[in-house]
Every structure is written in structure tokens, then in C-alpha cells.
Protein backbone atom coordinates (compact mmCIF):
# COMPACT_ATOMS: atom_id res chain seq x y z
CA UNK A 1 -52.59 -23.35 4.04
CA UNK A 2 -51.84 -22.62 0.71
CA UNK A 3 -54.42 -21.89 -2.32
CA UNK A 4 -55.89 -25.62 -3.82
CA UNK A 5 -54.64 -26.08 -7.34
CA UNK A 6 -57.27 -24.67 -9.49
CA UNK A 7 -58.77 -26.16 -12.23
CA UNK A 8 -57.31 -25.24 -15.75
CA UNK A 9 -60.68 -22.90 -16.58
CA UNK A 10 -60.47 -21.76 -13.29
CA UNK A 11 -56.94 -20.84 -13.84
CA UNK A 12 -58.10 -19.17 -16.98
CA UNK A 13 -60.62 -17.02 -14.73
CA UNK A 14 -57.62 -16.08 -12.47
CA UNK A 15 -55.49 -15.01 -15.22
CA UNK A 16 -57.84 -13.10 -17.49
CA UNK A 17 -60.63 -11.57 -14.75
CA UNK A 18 -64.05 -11.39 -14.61
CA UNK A 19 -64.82 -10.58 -18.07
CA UNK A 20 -63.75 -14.57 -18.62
CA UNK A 21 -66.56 -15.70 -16.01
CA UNK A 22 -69.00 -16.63 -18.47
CA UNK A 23 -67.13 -18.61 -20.56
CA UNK A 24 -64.58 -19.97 -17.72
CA UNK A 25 -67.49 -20.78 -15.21
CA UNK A 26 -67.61 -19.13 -11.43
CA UNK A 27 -65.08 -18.96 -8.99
CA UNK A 28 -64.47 -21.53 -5.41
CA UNK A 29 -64.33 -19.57 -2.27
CA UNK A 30 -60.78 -20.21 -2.46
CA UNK A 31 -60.08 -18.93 -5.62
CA UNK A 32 -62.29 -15.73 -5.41
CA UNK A 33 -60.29 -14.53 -2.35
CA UNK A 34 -57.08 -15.62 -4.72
CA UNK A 35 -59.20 -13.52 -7.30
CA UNK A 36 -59.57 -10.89 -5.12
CA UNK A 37 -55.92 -10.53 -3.70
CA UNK A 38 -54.30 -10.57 -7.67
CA UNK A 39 -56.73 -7.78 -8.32
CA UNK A 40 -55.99 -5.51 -5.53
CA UNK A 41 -52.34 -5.41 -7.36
CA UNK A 42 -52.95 -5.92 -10.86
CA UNK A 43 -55.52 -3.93 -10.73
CA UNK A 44 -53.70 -0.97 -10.48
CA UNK A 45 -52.48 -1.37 -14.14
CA UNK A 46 -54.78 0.08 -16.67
CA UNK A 47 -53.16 -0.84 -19.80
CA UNK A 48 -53.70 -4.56 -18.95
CA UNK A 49 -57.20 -4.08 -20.18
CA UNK A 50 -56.46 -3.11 -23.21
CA UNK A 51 -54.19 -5.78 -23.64
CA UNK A 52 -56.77 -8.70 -23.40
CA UNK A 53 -55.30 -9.03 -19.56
CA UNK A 54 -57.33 -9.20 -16.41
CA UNK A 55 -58.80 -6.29 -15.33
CA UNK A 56 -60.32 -4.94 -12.00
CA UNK A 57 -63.35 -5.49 -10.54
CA UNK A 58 -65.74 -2.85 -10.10
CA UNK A 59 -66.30 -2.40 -7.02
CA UNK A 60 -63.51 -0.92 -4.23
CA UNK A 61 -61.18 -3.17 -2.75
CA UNK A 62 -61.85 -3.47 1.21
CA UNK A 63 -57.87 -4.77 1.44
CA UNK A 64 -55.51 -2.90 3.45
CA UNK A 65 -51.71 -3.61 2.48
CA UNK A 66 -50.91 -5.46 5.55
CA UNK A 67 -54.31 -7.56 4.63
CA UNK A 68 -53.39 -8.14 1.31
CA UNK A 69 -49.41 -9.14 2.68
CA UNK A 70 -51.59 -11.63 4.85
CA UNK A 71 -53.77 -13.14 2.33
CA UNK A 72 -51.36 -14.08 -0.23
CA UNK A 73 -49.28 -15.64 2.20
CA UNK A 74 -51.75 -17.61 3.20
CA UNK A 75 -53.43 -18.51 0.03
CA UNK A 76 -50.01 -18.89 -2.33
CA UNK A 77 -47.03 -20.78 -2.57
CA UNK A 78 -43.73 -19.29 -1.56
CA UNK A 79 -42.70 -18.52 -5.39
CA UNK A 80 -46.03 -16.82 -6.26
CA UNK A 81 -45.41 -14.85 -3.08
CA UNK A 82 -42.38 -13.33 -3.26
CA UNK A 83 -43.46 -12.59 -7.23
CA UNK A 84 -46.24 -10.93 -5.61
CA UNK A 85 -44.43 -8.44 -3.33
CA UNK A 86 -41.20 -7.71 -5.63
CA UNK A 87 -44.47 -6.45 -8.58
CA UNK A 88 -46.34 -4.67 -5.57
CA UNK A 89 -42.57 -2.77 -4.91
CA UNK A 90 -40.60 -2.23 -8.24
CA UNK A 91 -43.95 -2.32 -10.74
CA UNK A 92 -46.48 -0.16 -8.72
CA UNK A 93 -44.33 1.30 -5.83
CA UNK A 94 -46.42 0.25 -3.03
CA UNK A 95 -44.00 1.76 -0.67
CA UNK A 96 -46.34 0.87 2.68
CA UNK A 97 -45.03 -2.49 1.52
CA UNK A 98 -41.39 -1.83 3.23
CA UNK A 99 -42.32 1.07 5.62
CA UNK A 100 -45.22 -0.53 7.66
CA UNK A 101 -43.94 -2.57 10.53
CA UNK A 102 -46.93 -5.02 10.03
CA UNK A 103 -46.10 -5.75 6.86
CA UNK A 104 -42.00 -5.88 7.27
CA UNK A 105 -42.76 -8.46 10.12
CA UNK A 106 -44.76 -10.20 7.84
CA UNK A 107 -43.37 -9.88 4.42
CA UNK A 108 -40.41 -12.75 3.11
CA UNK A 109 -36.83 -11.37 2.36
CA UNK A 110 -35.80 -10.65 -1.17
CA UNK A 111 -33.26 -8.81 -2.69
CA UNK A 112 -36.26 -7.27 -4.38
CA UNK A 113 -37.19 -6.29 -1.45
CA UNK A 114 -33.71 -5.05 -0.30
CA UNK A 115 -33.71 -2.95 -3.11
CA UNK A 116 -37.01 -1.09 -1.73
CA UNK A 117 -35.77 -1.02 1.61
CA UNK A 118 -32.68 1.04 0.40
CA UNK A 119 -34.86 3.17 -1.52
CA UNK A 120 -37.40 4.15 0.94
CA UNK A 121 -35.43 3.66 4.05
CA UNK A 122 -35.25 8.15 5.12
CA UNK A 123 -39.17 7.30 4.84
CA UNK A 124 -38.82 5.01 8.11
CA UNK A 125 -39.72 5.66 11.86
CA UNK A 126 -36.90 3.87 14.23
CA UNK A 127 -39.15 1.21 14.89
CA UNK A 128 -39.84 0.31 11.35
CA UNK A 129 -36.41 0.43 10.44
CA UNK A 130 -35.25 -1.83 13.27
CA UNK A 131 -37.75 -4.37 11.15
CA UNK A 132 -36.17 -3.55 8.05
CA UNK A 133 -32.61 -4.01 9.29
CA UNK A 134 -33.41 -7.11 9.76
CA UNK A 135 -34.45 -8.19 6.67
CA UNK A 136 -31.89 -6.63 5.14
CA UNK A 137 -29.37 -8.54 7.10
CA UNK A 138 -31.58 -11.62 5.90
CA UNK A 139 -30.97 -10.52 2.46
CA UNK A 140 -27.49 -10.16 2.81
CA UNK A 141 -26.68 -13.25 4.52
CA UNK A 142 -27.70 -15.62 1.75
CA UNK A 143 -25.88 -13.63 -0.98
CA UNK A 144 -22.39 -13.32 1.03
CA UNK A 145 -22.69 -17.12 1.75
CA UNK A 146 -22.78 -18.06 -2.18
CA UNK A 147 -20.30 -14.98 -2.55
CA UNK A 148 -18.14 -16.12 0.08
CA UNK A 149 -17.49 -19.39 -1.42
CA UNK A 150 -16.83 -17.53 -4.84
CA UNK A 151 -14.33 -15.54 -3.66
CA UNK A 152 -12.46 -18.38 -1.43
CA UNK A 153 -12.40 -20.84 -4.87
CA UNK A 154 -11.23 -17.40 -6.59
CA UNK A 155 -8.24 -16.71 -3.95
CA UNK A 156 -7.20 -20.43 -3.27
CA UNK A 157 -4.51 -20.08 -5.01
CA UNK A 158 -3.76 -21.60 -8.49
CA UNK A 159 -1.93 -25.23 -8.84
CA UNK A 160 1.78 -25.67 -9.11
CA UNK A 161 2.40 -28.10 -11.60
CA UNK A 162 5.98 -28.42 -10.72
CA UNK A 163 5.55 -29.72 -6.89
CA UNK A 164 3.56 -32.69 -5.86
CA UNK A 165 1.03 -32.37 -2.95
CA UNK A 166 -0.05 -34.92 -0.14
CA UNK A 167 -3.30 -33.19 -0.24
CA UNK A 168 -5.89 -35.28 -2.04
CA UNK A 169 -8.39 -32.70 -2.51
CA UNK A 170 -10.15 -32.64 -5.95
CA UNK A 171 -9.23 -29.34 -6.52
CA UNK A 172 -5.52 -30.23 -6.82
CA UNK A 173 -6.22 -33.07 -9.15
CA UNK A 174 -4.29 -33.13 -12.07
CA UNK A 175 -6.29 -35.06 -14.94
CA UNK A 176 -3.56 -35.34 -17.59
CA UNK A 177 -0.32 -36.32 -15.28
CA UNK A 178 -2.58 -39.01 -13.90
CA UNK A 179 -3.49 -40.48 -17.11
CA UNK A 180 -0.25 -40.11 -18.20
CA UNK A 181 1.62 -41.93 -15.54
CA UNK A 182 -1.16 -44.76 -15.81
CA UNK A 183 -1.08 -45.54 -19.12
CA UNK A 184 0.51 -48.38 -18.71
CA UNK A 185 -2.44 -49.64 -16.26
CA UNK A 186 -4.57 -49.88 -19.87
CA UNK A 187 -7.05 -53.08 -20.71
CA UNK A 188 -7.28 -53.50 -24.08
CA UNK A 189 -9.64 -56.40 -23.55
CA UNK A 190 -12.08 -54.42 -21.22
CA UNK A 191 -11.10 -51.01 -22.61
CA UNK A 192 -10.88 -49.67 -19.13
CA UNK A 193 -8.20 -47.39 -17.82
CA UNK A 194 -6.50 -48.40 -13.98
CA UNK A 195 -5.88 -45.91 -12.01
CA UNK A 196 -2.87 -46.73 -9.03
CA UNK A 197 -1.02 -43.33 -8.95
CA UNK A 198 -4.01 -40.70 -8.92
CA UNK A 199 -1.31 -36.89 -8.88
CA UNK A 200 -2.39 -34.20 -7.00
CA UNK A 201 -0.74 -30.31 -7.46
CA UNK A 202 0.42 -28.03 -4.56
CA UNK A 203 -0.66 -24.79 -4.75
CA UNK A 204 1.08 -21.41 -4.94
CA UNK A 205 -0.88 -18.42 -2.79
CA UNK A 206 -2.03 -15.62 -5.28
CA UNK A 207 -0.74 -12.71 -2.41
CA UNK A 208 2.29 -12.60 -1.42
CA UNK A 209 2.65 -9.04 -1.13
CA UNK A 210 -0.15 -6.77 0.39
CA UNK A 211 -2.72 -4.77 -2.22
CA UNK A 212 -4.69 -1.96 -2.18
CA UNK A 213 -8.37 -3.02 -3.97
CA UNK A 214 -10.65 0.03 -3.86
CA UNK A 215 -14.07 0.08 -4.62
CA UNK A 216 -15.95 3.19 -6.04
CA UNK A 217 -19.18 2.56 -5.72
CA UNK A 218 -22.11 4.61 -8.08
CA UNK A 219 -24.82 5.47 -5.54
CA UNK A 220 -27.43 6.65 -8.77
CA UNK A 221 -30.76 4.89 -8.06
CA UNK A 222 -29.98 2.89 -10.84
CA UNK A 223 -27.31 0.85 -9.59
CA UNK A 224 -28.79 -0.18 -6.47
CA UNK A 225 -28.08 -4.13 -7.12
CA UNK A 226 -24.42 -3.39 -7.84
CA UNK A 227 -24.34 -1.19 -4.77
CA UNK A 228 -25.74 -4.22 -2.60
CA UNK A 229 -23.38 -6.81 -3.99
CA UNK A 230 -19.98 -4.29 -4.27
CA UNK A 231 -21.00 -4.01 -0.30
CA UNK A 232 -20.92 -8.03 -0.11
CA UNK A 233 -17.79 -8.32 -2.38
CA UNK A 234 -15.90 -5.84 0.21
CA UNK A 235 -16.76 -7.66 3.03
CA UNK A 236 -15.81 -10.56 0.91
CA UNK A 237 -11.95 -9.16 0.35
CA UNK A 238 -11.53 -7.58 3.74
CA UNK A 239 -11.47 -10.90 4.99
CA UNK A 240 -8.49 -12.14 2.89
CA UNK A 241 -5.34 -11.97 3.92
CA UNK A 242 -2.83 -9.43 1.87
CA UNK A 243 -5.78 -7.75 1.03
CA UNK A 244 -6.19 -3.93 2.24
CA UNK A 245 -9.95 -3.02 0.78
CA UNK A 246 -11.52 -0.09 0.65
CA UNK A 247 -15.19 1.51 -0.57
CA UNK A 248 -16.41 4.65 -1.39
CA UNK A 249 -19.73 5.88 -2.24
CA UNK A 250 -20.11 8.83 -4.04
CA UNK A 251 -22.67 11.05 -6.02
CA UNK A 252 -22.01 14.69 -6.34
CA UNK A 253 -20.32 14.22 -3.38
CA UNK A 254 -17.20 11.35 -1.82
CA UNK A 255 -18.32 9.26 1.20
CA UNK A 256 -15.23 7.18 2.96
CA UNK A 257 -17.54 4.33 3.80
CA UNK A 258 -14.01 1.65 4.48
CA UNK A 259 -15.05 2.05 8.38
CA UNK A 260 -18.11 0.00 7.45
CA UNK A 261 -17.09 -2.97 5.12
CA UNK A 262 -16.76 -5.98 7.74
CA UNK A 263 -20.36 -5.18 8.45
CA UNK A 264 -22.54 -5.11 4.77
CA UNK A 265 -25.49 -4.43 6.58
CA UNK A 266 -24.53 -1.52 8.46
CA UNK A 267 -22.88 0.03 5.33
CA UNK A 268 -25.89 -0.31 3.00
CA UNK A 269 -27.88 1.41 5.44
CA UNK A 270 -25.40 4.16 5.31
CA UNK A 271 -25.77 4.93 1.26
CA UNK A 272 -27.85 7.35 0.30
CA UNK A 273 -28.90 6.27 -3.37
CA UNK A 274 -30.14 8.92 -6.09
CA UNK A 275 -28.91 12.11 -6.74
CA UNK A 276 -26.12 13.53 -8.98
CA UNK A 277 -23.23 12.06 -10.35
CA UNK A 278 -19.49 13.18 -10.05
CA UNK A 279 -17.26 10.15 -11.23
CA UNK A 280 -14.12 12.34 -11.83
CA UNK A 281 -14.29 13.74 -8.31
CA UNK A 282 -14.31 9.94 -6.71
CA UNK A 283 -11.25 8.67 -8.76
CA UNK A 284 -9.31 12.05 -7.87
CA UNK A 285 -9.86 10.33 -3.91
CA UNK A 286 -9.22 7.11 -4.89
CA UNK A 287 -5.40 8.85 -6.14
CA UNK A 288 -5.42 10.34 -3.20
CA UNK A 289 -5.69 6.85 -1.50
CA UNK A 290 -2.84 5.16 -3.56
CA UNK A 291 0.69 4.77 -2.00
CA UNK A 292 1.92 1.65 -4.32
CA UNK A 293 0.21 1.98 -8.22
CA UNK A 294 2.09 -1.09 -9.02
CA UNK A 295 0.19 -2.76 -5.90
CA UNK A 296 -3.17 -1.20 -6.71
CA UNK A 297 -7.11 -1.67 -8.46
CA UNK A 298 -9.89 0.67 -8.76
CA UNK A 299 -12.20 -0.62 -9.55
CA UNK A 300 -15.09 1.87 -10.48
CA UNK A 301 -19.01 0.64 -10.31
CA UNK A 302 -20.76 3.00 -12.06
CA UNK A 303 -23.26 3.40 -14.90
CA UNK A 304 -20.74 6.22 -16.65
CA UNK A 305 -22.98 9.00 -16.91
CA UNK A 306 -20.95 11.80 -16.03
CA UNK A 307 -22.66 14.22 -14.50
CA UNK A 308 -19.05 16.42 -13.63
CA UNK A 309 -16.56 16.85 -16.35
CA UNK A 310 -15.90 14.02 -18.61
CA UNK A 311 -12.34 15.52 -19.49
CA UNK A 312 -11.52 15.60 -16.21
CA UNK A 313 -12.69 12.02 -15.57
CA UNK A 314 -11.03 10.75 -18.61
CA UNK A 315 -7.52 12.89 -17.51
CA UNK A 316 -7.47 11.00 -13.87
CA UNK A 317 -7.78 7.10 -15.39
CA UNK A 318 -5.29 7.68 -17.94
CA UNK A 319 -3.09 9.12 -14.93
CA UNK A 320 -3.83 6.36 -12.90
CA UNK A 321 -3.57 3.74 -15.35
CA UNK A 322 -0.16 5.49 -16.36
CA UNK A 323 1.07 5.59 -12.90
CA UNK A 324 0.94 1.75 -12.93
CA UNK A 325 -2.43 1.33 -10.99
CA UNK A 326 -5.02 -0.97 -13.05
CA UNK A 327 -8.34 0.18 -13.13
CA UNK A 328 -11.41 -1.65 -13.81
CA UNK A 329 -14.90 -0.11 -14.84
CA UNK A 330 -18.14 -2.25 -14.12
CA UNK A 331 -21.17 -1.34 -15.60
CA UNK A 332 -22.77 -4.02 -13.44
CA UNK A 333 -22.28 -5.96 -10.40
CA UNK A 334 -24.67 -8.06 -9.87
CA UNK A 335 -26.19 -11.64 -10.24
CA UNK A 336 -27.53 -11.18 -13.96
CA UNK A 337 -24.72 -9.41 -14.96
CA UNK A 338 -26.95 -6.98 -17.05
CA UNK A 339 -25.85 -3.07 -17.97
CA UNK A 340 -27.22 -0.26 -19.10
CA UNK A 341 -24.25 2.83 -19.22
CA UNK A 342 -22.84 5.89 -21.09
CA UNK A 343 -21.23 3.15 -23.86
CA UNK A 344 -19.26 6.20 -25.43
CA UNK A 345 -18.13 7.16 -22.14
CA UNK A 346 -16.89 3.64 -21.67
CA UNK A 347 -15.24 3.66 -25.12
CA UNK A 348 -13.56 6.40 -24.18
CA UNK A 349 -12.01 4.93 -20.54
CA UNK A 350 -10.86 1.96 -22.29
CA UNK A 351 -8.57 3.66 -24.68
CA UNK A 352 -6.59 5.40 -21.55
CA UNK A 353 -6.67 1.88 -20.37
CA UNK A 354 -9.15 0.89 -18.11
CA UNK A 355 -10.82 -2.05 -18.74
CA UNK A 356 -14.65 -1.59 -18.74
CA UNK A 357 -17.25 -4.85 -18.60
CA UNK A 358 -20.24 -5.89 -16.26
CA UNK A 359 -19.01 -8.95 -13.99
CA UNK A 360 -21.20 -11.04 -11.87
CA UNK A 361 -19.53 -11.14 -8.34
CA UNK A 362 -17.91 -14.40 -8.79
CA UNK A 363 -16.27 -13.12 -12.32
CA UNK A 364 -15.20 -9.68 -10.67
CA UNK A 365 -13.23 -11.88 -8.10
CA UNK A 366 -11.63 -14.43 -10.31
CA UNK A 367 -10.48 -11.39 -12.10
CA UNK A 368 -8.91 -9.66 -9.07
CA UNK A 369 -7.55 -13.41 -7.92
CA UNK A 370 -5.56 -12.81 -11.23
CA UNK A 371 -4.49 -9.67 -11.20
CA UNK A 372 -2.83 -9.78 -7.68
CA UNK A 373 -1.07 -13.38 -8.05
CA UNK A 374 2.41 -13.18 -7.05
């Protein structure tokens, strides 16, 4: 059963510690193991004092992590909770969080908590990684079911204005023909608009003939939420028809991950995030993977921090881009959208003629819907 709603001072004693007690009154029972949970994690932050914030207690918390996991779950709502875990994780790197069975058993699936999992994942006995495969394949299964239905809207095909269809789907509805042709349906006298001939579009498909998308993927620590979506997005594409996709990982080194994509789960266990960066030696195997430029995206996740040589890097995308293979350069792939990269470096890619942004998922495949219409 969840915490009771505190009252607004008590609320205040929650937020700002004990120091507030004599002005904000004593804690309930309830709220002084609520009390007592926040500042086994907040706790740990020293500048909060400083900052007016609550503060510790002084005396040592008796809370184990898989304690703590339990009392918040039963004292908080599902929103505080997961807020919770993803600051004990990413803010204070409570890493027992994601390699204690207990706690993975206990603990709700995030991609917060994805993210940790990749990180700490070589720090795992079997049996706790069994636990966090499967809340990894949690994880993934609600983002490829939104990204699924991105990437199906993306590929549908776009509407053939020239050819009628029998299909009265929304999606084929065209607005303007319809008013058009039922113009003459118009009531002055009510100022309504008839409609007796609603027109509906065919479609045209966007493949025709087969394409090579390839996926370099940045395994730097930093881009560990467009590492977990560019695994979803593959999966995504390797379902579509006409559609020949491939990912690689790489960091100083060029991993051939392509055996993996129909299973995201599998292949995020595989990377091996941190370490050093070699861009220009990934898009040297991507050439080597090209038969068809003309039929052919790279697409290049990475933060552009070239750790190899950035003459060489910017030699092989002009050559690529010249050989009539487009190349596209994401900063970010993820669900904010939000980059931090080498902007010079990026500067420099686009004027061989790459084309360099940060796409959410859905964006990235409306743009490759585009590129490869017939």
C-alpha cells in the first residue's frame, strides 16, 4: 500500500529534512519511514545542504539496497518509484541496484534502468544476468511497439493522387478532392457542407527495388540511448520487405553485429559500451559492405569525436557520398532527440555531403521512407 498523501507541512518536512522539523511539526509513522527511505539516497549528496535542500540524518542508515528497493515500492506511487531508482543509478551510481538479483527481481523496468544494465552488465554472475535479460527485454518491448508503429506509418507507402482506392481507410483520405467534388452539396441556409462522395487515394509502395540501410552504431558510453533505440530501429527495418539492414558496433575496433538484429535484446547484450573511438575505420567497412551506392544509406550514430584520423574519416564520406551512396550522421537517436557532438567535426561531414542532425526514431524513419521511395 502506497504512502498516505501527506499534509502540505508534512510535505515540506519531506522535502527540506530534519532541520525543517521545528517549524514543519513531526513526522507520521508513515512518513518517517518515507523520510527515512529519501534520505538513504539523497543523502548521499552533500552539496544539497548547502543549497537550502534536505540533508541527512545523523545517524547511519540500517537500509540495505534490496531494503530500500522494497520500501519505496511499498510506500510510493509508481512515478515516484521509478524517479527513485533511475537517481539511485545515473545520479549516485548505486550499481547493486542492477547487479543484485534481489533487487533486479524486484526493481520496475525503465530505460533508465536499461541504460545501467548495459553499463554494468561484465559486472554480472549468470544468474543475475538471466534477471537482467529480462528486464531488458521488458524495456525493449514497449519501445519497439511505439517504434514499430512509427516505422509501418513511415513505410506505408505515400498516396497516389492519380488512382482512386476502394479502401476507406482514413489514411487514404483525400480532404481537398472531397470538398471539391461536394461543393455543390453546400447549405447556404444552415452553412453546412454535405458530404455524398467522401475520395479516398491508392497508394504507391516506397520499395520497389531492394536497399542496403546500414547502421554504424557509436558504442562510447555516451551514446548508450541511441545505441538502445538504433538496436530497435534495425529490428524495425529488417522486418520490411526490400529492406536488407545491417548494424555495426564499433569503438577502436568493427563488430559485424547484422547476425543479431531480429533479436534487440540479444544484440544489446552483445555491445560493449565505452572505450575508444575509430569512426573512419567503421565507414571504411561499411564501403566494404556496399555493392549498389545508388541503392545505399549509412547512416552513422555517433557523437563525432574522432578518436582515429579525422582526414581519413572526412576522405571515406566524401567517397561514399561521391560514389552515389547517401549518408546520414545522427548525433542522437533517441526519444528526446537531444545531442551533444564534435559540431566542427559535423560541419566538416556536411560539406562532403553527409547530412548530419539528431532524429527521434520516428523522424530517422520517415526520412529513410523518403529516401528509398521508388
Amino acid at each position: 500500500m502506497a504512502l498516505e498523501i501527506p499534509s502540505p507541512l508534512q510535505r515540506w518536512r519531506l522535502l527540506l529534512g530534519d532541520p525543517a522539523e521545528p517549524a514543519c511539526g513531526a513526522l507520521s509513522a508513515d512518513a518517517q519511514a518515507a523520510d527515512a527511505a529519501l534520505d538513504w539516497l539523497y543523502g548521499r549528496d552533500g552539496d544539497r545542504a548547502s543549497r537550502g535542500e534536505r540533508s541527512a540524518g545523523l545517524g547511519p542508515s540500517a537500509l540495505s539496497t534490496p531494503d530500500w528497493i522494497n520500501t519505496i515500492h511499498t510506500l510510493f506511487p509508481k512515478e515516484v518509484i521509478e524517479r527513485l531508482e533511475q537517481d539511485a543509478v545515473e545520479r549516485f551510481g548505486i550499481d547493486e541496484v542492477v547487479t543484485n538479483l534481489e533487487v533486479l527481481e524486484r526493481i520496475e523496468p525503465s530505460e533508465s534502468l536499461l541504460r545501467a544494465v548495459l553499463h554494468t552488465k561484465h559486472l554480472m554472475n549468470p544468474e543475475v544476468l538471466a534477471a537482467a535479460r529480462k528486464l531488458v527485454a521488458e524495456v525493449v518491448r514497449r519501445i519497439m511497439e511505439k517504434m514499430q508503429t512509427e516505422v509501418r506509418q513511415a513505410f506505408s507507402g505515400t498516396r497516389d493522387r492519380r488512382r482512386r482506392s476502394r479502401m476507406k481507410i482514413a489514411r487514404n483520405f483525400d480532404f481537398k478532392r472531397t470538398i471539391a467534388e461536394n461543393l455543390h452539396r453546400y447549405d447556404p441556409a444552415r452553412r453546412r457542407l454535405y458530404l455524398e462522395t467522401p475520395i479516398f487515394n491508392s497508394r504507391t509502395r516506397r520499395h520497389v527495388e531492394p536497399w542496403d540501410i546500414i547502421l554504424l552504431i557509436d558504442q562510447s558510453g555516451s551514446m548508450v540511448d541511441s545505441v538502445i533505440h538504433s538496436a530497435v530501429m534495425a529490428a524495425c527495418l529488417w522486418q520490411l520487405p526490400g529492406m536488407r539492414t545491417r548494424l555495426v558496433a564499433f569503438d577502436t575496433a568493427v563488430v559485424d553485429l547484422t547476425a543479431y538484429v531480429s533479436d534487440p535484446v540479444e544484440l544489446l547484450m552483445k555491445v560493449q559500451l565505452g572505450g575508444g573511438t575509430d569512426i573512419a575505420k567503421a565507414v571504411a567497412y561499411a564501403q566494404s559492405l556496399i555493392a549498389n551506392p545508388g541503392k545505399s544509406i549509412v547512416v552513422l550514430v555517433s557523437d563525432f569525436y574522432e578518436g582515429g584520423s579525422e582526414s581519413e574519416l572526412v576522405r571515406r564520406v566524401k567517397a561514399l557520398v561521391e560514389s552515389g551512396a547517401k549518408v546520414l550522421g545522427l548525433a542522437a537517436l533517441d526519444s528526446k532527440a537531444e545531442p551533444a557532438f564534435d559540431r566542427e567535426m559535423a560541419a566538416r561531414l556536411v560539406r562532403e555531403g553527409a547530412q548530419v542532425g539528431a532524429m527521434t526514431p520516428g523522424q530517422l524513419a520517415g526520412w529513410l521512407a523518403e529516401k528509398v521511395q521508388a
